[in-house]
N, C-alpha and C. Protein backbone atom coordinates (compact mmCIF):
# COMPACT_ATOMS: atom_id res chain seq x y z
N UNK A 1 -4.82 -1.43 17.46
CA UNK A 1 -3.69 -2.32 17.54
C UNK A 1 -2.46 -1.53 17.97
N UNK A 2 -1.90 -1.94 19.14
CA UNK A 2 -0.52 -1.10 19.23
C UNK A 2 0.41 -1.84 18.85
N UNK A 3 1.52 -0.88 18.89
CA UNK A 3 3.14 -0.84 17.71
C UNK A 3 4.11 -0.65 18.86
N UNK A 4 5.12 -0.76 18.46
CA UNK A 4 6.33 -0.25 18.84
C UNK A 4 6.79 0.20 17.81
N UNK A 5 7.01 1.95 17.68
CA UNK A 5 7.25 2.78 16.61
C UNK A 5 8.95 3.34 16.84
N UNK A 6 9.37 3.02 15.87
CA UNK A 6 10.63 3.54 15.48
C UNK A 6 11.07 5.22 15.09
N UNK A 7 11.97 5.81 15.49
CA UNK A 7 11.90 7.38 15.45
C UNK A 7 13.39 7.33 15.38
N UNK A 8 14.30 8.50 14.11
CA UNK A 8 15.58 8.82 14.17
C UNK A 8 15.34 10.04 14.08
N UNK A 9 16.72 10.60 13.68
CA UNK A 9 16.59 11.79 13.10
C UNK A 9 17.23 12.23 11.68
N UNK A 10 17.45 12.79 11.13
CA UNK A 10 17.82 13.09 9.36
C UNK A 10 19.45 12.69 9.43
N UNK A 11 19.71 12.87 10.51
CA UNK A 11 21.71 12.34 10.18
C UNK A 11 21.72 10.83 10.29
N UNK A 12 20.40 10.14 10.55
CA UNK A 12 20.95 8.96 10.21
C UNK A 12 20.69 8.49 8.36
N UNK A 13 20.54 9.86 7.61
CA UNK A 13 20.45 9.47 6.25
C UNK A 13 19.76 7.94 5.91
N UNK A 14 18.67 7.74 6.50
CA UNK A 14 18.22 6.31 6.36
C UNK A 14 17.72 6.41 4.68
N UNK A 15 17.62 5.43 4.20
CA UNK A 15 17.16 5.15 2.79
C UNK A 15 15.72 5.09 2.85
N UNK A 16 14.91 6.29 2.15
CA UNK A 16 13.81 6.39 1.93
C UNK A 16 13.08 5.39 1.81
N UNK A 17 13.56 3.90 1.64
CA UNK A 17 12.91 2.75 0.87
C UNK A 17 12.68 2.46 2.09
N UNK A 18 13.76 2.03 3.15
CA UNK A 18 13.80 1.77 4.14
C UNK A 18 13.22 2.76 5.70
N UNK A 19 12.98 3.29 5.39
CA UNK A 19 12.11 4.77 6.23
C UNK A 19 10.11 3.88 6.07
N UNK A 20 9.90 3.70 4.45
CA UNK A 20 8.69 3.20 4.39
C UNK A 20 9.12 2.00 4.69
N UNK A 21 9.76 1.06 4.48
CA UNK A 21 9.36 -0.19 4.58
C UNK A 21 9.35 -0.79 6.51
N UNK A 22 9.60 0.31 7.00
CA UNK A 22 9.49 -0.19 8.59
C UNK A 22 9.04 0.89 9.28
N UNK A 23 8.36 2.17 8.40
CA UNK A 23 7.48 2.74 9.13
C UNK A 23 8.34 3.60 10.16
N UNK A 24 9.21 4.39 9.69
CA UNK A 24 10.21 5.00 11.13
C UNK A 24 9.98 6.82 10.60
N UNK A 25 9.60 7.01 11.50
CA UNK A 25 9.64 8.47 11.96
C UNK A 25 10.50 9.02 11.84
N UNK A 26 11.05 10.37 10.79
CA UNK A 26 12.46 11.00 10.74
C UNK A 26 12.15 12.14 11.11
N UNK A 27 12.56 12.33 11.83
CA UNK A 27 12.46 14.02 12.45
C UNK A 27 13.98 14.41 12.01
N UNK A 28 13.45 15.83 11.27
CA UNK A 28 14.68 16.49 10.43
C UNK A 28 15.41 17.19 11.02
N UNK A 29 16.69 17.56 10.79
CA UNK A 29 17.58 18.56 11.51
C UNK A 29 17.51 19.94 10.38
N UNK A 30 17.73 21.36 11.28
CA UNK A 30 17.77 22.22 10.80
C UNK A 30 18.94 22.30 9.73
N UNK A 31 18.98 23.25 8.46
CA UNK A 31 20.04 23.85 8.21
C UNK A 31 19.70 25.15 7.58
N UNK A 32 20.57 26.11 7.98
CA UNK A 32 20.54 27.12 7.59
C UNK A 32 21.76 27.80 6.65
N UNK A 33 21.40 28.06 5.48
CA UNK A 33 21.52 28.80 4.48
C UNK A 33 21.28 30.15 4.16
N UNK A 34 22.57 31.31 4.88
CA UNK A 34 22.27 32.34 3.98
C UNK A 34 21.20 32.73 5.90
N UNK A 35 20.03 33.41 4.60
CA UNK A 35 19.39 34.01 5.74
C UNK A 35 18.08 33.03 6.06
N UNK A 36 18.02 31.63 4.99
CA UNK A 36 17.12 30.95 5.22
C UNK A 36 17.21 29.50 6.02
N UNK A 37 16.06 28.75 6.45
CA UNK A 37 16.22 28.40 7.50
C UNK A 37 14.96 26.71 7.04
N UNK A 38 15.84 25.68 6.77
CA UNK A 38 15.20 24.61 6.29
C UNK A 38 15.17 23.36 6.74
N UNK A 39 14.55 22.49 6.66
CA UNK A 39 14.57 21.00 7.46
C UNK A 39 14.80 19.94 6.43
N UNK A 40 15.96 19.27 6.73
CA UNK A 40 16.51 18.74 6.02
C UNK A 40 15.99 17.73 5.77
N UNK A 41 15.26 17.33 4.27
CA UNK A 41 14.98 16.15 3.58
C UNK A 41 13.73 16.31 3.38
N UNK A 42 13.03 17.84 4.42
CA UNK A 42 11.38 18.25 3.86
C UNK A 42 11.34 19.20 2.80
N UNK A 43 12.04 20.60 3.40
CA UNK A 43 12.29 21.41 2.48
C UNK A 43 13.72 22.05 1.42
N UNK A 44 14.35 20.35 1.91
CA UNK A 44 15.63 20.54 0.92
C UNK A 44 16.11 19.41 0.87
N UNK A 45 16.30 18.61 -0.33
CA UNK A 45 17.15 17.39 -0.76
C UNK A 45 18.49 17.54 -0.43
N UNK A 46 19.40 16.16 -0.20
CA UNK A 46 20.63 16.12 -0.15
C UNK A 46 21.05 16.98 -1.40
N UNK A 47 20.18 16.16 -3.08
CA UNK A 47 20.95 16.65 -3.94
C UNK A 47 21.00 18.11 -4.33
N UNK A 48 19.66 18.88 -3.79
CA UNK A 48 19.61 20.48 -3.81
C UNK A 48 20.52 21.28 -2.96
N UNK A 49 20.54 20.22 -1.42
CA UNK A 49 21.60 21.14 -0.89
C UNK A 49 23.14 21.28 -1.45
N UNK A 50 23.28 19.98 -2.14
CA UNK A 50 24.97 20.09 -2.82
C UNK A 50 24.93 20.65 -4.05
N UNK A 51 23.60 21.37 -4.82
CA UNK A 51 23.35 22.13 -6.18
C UNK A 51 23.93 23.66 -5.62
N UNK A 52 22.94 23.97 -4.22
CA UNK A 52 22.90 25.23 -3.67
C UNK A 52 24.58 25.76 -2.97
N UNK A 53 24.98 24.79 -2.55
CA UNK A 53 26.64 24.72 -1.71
C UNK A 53 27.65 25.73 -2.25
N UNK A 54 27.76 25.80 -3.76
CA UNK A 54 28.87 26.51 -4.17
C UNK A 54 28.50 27.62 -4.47
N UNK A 55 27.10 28.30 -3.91
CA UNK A 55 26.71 29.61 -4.05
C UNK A 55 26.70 30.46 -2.99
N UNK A 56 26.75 29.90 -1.90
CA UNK A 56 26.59 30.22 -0.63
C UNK A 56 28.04 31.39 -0.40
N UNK A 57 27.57 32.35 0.39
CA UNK A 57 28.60 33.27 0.65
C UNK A 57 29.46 32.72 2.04
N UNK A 58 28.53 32.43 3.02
CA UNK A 58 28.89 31.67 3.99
C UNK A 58 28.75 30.62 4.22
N UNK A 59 29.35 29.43 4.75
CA UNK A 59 28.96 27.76 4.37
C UNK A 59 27.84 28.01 5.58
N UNK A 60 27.09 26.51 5.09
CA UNK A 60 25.53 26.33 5.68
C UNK A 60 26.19 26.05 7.54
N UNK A 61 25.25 25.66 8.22
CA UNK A 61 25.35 25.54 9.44
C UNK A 61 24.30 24.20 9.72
N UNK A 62 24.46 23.57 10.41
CA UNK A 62 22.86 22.71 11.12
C UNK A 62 22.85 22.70 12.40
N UNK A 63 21.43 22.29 12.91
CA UNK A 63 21.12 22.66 14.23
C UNK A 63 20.18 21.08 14.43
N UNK A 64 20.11 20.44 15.65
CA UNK A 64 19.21 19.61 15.79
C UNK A 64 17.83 19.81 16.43
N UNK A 65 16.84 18.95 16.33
CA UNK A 65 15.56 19.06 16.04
C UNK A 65 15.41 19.61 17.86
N UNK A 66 14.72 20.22 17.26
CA UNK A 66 13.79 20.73 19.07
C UNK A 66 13.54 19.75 19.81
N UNK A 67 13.37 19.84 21.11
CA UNK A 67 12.51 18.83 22.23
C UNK A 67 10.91 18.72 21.77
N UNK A 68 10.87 20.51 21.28
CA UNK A 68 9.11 20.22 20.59
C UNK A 68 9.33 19.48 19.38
N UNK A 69 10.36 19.43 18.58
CA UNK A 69 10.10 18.53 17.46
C UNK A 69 9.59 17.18 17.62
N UNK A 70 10.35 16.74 18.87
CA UNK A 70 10.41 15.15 19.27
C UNK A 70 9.23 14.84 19.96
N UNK A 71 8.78 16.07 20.25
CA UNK A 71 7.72 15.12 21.60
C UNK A 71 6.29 15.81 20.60
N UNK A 72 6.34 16.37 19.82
CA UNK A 72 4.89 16.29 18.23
C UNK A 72 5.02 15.04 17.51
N UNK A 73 6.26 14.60 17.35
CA UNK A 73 6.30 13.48 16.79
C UNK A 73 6.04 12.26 17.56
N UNK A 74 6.80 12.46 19.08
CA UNK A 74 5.86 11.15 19.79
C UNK A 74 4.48 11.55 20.42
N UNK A 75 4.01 12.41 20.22
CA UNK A 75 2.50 12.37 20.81
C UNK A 75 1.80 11.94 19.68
N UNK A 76 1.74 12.01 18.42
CA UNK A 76 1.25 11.46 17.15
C UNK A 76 1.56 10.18 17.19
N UNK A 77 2.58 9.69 17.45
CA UNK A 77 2.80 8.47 17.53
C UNK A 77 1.77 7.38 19.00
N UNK A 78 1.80 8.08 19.89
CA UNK A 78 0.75 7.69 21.17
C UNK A 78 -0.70 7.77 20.74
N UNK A 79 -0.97 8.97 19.84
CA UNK A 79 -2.21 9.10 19.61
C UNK A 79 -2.27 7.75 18.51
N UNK A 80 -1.67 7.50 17.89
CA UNK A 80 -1.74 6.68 16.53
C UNK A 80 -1.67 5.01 17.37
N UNK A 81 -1.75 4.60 18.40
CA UNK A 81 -1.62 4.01 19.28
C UNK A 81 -0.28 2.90 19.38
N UNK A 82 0.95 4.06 19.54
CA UNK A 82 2.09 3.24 19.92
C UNK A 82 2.41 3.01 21.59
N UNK A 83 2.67 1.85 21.64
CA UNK A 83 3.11 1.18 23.10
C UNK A 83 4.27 1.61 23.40
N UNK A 84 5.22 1.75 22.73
CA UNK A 84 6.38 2.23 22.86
C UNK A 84 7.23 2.97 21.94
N UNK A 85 8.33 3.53 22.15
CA UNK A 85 8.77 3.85 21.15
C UNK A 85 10.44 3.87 21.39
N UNK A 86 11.03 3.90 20.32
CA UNK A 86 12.62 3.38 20.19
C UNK A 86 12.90 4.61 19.81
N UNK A 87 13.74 5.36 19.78
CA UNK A 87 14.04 6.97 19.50
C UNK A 87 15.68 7.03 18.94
N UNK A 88 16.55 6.66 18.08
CA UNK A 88 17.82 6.66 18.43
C UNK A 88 18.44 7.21 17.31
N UNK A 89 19.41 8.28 18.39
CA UNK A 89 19.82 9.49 17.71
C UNK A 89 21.56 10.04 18.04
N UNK A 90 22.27 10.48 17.57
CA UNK A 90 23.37 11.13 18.12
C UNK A 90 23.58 11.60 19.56
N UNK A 91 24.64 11.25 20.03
CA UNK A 91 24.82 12.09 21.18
C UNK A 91 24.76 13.54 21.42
C-alpha cells in the first residue's frame, strides 16, 4: 500500500504524540556540547539538554542534519513503499 510520508526536522519541536499519531519522520539536528557530539531528541532530551546548559564551559552549538541524513531517511521511506514525500524544514 503506498503513503505519502511526512518528514521534518527536530526544530520543528513537533509533539511526540503528534510525531506518532501521523507517522512523520524527524530527522534530528546536531548539537554539540563540550567535546561531544549528539542528535537532538535521540541522544539528548530538551529537558537533559537544559539540566546539562549551566555546566557547559562553552555554550552548545547546532548544526543541521546531513544530505545523508535526509536521503537514509527517504530511501527507508521508498523502500517502506512511499509515493511521495512532503519534507518541510527551515530555510
Amino acid at each position: 500500500m503506498s503513503f505519502v510520508a511526512l518528514v521534518s526536522d527536530s526544530t520543528a519541536c513537533l509533539h511526540p504524540q503528534i510525531v506518532t499519531q501521523h507517522g512523520i519522520q524527524v530527522v534530528p539536528l546536531y548539537i554539540t556540547m563540550g567535546e561531544r557530539t549528539l542528535r537532538d531528541g535521540i541522544d539528548i532530551t530538551p529537558t537533559e539538554f537544559y539540566e546539562q546548559l549551566p555546566g557547559c564551559a562553552t555554550l552548545p552549538t547546532t548544526s543541521q542534519p546531513s544530505a545523508g541524513d535526509f536521503a537514509a531517511v527517504y530511501q527507508a521511506l521508498k523502500e517502506r513503499g512511499a509515493a511521495g514525500i512532503v519534507s518541510v524544514h527551515l530555510s
